[in-house]
C-alpha atoms as a PDB file:
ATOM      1  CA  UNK A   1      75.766  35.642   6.430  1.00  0.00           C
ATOM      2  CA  UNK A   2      73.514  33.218   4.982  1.00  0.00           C
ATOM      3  CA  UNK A   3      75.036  30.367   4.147  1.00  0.00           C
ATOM      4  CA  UNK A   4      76.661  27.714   7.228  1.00  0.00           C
ATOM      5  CA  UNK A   5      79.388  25.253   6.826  1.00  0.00           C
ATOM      6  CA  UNK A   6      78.599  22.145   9.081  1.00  0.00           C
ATOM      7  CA  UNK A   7      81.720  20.922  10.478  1.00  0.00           C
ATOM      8  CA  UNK A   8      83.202  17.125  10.031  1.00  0.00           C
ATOM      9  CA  UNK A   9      85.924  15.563  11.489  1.00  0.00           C
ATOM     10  CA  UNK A  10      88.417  18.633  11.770  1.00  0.00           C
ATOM     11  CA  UNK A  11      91.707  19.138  13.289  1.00  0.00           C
ATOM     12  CA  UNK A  12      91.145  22.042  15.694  1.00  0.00           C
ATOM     13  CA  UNK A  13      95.121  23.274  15.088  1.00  0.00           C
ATOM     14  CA  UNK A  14      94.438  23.376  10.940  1.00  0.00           C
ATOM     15  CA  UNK A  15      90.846  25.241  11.853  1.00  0.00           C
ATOM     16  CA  UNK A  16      92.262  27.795  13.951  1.00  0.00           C
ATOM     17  CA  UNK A  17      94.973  28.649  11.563  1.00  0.00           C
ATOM     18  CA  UNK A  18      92.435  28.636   8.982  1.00  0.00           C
ATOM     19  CA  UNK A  19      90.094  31.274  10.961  1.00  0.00           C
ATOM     20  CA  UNK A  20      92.885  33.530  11.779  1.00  0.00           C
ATOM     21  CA  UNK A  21      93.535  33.587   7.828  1.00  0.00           C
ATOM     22  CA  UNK A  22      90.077  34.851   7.613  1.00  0.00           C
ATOM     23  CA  UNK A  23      89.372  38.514   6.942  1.00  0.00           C
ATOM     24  CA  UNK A  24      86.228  38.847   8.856  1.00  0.00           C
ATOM     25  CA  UNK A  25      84.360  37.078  11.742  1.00  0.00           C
ATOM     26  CA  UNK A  26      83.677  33.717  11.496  1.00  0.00           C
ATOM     27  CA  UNK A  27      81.200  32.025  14.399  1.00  0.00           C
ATOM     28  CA  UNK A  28      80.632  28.857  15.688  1.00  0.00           C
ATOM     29  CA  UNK A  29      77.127  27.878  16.296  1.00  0.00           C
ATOM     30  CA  UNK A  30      76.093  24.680  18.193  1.00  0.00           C
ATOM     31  CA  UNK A  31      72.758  22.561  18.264  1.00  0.00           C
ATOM     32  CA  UNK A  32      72.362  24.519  21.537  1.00  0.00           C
ATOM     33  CA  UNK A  33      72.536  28.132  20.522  1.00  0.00           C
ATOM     34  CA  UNK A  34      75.448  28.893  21.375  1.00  0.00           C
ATOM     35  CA  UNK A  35      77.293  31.629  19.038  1.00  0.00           C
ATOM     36  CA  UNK A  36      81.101  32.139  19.694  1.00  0.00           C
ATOM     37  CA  UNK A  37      82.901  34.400  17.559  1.00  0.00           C
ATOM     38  CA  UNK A  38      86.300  32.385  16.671  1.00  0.00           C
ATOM     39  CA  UNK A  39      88.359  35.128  15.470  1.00  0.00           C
ATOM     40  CA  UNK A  40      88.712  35.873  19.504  1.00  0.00           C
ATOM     41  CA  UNK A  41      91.387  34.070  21.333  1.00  0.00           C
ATOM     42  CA  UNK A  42      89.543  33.956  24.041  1.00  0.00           C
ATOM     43  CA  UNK A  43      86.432  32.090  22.819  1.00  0.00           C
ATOM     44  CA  UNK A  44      88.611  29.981  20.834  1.00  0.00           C
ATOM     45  CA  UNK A  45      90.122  28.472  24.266  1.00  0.00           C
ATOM     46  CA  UNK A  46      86.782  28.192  26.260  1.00  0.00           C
ATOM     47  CA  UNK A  47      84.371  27.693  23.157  1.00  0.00           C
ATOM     48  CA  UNK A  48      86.675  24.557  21.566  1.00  0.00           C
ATOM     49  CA  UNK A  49      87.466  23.074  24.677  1.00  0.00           C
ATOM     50  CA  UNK A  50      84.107  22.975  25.771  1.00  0.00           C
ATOM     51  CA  UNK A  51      82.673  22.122  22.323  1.00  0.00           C
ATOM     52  CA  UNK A  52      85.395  18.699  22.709  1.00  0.00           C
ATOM     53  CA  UNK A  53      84.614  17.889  25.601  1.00  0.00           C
ATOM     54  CA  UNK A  54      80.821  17.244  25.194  1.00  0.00           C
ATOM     55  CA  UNK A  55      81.379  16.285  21.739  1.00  0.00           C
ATOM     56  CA  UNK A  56      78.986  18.628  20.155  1.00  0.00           C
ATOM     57  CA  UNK A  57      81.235  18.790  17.075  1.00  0.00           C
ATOM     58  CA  UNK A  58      79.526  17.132  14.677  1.00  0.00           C
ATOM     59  CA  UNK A  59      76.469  19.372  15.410  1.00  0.00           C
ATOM     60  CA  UNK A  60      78.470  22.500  15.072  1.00  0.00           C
ATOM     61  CA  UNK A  61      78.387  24.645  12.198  1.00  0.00           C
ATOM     62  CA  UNK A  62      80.260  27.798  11.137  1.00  0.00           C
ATOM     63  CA  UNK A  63      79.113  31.190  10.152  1.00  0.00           C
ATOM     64  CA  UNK A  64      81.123  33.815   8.108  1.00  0.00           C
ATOM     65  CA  UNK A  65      80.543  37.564   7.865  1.00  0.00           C
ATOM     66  CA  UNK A  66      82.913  37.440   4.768  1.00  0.00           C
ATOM     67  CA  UNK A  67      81.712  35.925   1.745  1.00  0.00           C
ATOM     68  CA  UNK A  68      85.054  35.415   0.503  1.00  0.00           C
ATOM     69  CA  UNK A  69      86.289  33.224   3.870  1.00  0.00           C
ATOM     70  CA  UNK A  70      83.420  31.019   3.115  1.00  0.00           C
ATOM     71  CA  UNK A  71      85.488  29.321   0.430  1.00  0.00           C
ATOM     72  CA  UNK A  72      88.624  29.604   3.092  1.00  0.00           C
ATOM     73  CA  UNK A  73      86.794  27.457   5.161  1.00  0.00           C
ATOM     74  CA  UNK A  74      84.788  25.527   2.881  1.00  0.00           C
ATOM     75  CA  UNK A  75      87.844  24.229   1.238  1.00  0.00           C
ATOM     76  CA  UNK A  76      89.492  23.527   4.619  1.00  0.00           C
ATOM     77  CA  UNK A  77      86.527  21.829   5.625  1.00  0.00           C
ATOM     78  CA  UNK A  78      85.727  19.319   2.649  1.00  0.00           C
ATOM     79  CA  UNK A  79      89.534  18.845   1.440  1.00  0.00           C
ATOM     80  CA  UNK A  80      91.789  19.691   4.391  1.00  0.00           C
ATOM     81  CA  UNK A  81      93.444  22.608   3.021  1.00  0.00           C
ATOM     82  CA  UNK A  82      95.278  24.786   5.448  1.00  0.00           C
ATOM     83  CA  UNK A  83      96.357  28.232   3.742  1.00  0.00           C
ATOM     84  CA  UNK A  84      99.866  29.903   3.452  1.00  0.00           C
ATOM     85  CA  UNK A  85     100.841  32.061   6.232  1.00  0.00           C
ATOM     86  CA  UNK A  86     101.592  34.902   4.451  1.00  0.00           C
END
């Protein structure tokens, strides 16, 4: 869990489909500390609303415990893509 993806002008809807694609955690850090794991509903409500309102996004950066949903969310986050419910 080395490498971060730094988070620029996202939809939230396409990122939380994207996350919920992922096999593993992903977490969203802020300039503040804050860690939120994003594969939980729960944190997903609080965390993003929160995160929008103060509009700490472009501070925010994402975490993965999978290697493999890096490149999920890497794409997502430099080209937009949004994978295939399967």
């Amino acid at each position: 869990m080395d490498k971060n993806i730094r988070l620029h002008n996202v939809d939230f809807d396409d990122l939380i489909k994207t996350i919920d694609e992922c096999s593993g955690d992903v977490f969203l850090e802020t300039k503040d500390g804050d860690i939120l794991n994003l594969k939980s509903k729960l944190c997903q409500l609080i965390g993003l609303s929160t995160i929008l309102k103060n509009s700490e996004v472009s501070e925010a950066t994402l975490r993965c415990a999978n290697p493999a949903d890096e490149t999920l969310l890497f794409r997502f986050n430099l080209y937009g893509e949004v994978p295939e419910k399967e």
